[in-house]
Protein backbone atom coordinates (compact mmCIF):
# COMPACT_ATOMS: atom_id res chain seq x y z
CA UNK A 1 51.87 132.75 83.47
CA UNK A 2 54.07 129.86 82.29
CA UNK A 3 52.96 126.91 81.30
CA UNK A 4 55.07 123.70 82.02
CA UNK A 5 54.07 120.05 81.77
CA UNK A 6 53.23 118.54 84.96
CA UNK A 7 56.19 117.02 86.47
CA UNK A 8 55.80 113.55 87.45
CA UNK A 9 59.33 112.64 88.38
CA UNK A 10 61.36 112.57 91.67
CA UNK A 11 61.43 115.70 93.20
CA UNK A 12 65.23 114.65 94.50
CA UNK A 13 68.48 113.45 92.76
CA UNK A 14 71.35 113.73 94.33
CA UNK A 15 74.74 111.28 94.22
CA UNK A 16 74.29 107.76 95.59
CA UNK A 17 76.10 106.67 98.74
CA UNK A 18 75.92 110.53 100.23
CA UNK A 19 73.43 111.19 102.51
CA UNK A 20 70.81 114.02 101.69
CA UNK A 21 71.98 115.44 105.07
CA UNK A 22 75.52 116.03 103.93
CA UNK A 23 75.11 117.34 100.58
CA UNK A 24 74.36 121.02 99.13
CA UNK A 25 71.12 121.81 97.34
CA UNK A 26 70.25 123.24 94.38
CA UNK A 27 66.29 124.24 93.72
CA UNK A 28 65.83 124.02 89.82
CA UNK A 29 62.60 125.85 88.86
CA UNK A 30 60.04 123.58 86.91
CA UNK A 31 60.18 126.70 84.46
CA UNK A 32 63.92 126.02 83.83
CA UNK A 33 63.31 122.10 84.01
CA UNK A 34 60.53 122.55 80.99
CA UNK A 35 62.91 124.92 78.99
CA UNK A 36 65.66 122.10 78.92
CA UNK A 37 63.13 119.51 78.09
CA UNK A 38 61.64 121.19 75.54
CA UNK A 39 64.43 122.55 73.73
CA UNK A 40 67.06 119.28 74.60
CA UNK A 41 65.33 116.58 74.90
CA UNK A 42 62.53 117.52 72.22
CA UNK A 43 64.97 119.33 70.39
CA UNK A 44 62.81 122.41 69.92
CA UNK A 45 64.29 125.72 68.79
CA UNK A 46 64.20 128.07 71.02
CA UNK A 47 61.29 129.76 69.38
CA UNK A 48 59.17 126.60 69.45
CA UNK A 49 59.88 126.08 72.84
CA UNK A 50 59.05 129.71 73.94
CA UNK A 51 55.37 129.60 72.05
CA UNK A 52 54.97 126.25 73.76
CA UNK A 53 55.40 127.42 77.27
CA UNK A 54 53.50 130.91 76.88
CA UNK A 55 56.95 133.20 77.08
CA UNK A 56 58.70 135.47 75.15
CA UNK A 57 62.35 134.07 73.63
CA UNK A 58 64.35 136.00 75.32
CA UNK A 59 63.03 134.66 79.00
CA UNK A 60 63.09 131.15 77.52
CA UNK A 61 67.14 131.68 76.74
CA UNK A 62 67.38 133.11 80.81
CA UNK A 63 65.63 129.86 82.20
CA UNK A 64 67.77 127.49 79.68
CA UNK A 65 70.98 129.40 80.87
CA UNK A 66 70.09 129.72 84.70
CA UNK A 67 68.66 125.89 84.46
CA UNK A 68 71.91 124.04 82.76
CA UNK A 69 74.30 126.42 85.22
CA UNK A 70 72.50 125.01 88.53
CA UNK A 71 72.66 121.14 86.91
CA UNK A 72 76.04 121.61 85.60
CA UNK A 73 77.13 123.15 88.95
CA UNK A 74 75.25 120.21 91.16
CA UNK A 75 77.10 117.53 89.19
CA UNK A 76 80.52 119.45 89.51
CA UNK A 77 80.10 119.91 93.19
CA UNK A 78 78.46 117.31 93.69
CA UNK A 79 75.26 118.76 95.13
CA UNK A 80 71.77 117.22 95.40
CA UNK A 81 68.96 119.03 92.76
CA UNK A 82 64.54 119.66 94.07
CA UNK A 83 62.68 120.80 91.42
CA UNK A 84 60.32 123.27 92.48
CA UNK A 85 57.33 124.91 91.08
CA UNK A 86 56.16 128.91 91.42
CA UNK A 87 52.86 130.93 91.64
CA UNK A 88 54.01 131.96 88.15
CA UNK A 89 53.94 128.27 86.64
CA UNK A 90 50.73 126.86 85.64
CA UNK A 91 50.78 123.17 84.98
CA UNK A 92 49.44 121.37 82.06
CA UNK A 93 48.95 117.69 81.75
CA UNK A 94 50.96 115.80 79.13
């Protein structure tokens, strides 16, 4: 199972002045959320981040690849992002 930080944030962003109604979304899973975290904004290695969230490197370079492709697309195409969270995600405080 992998283990993310529990995410306290909004569970939509999309682009102001567009109404949710009109806009694309992209579902981000709180597995690929808590790669990116880990490795960008805590600047982990990618083996760091792996041990940290219970999975193997090679599944945490999938979720950073599959993660920054959806974000990257959204703010291309202007599409709103959910985070959402799996039966394979356990959640850890802090």
């Amino acid at each position: 199972m992998r283990q993310c930080r529990k995410f306290e944030g909004s569970e939509v962003f999309k682009p102001a002045g567009v109404p949710l109604s009109q806009l694309p979304i992209t579902e981000v899973e709180l597995d690929e959320l808590e790669a990116m975290r880990l490795c960008d904004k805590e600047d982990m290695d990618q083996t760091e981040a792996a041990e940290e969230m219970g999975v193997s490197r090679g599944t945490l370079q999938r979720l950073l690849y599959s993660g920054r492709k959806k974000v990257v697309d959204s703010f291309i195409n202007t599409k709103a992002i959910t985070f959402q969270t799996g039966p394979h995600i356990r959640e850890r405080e802090g």
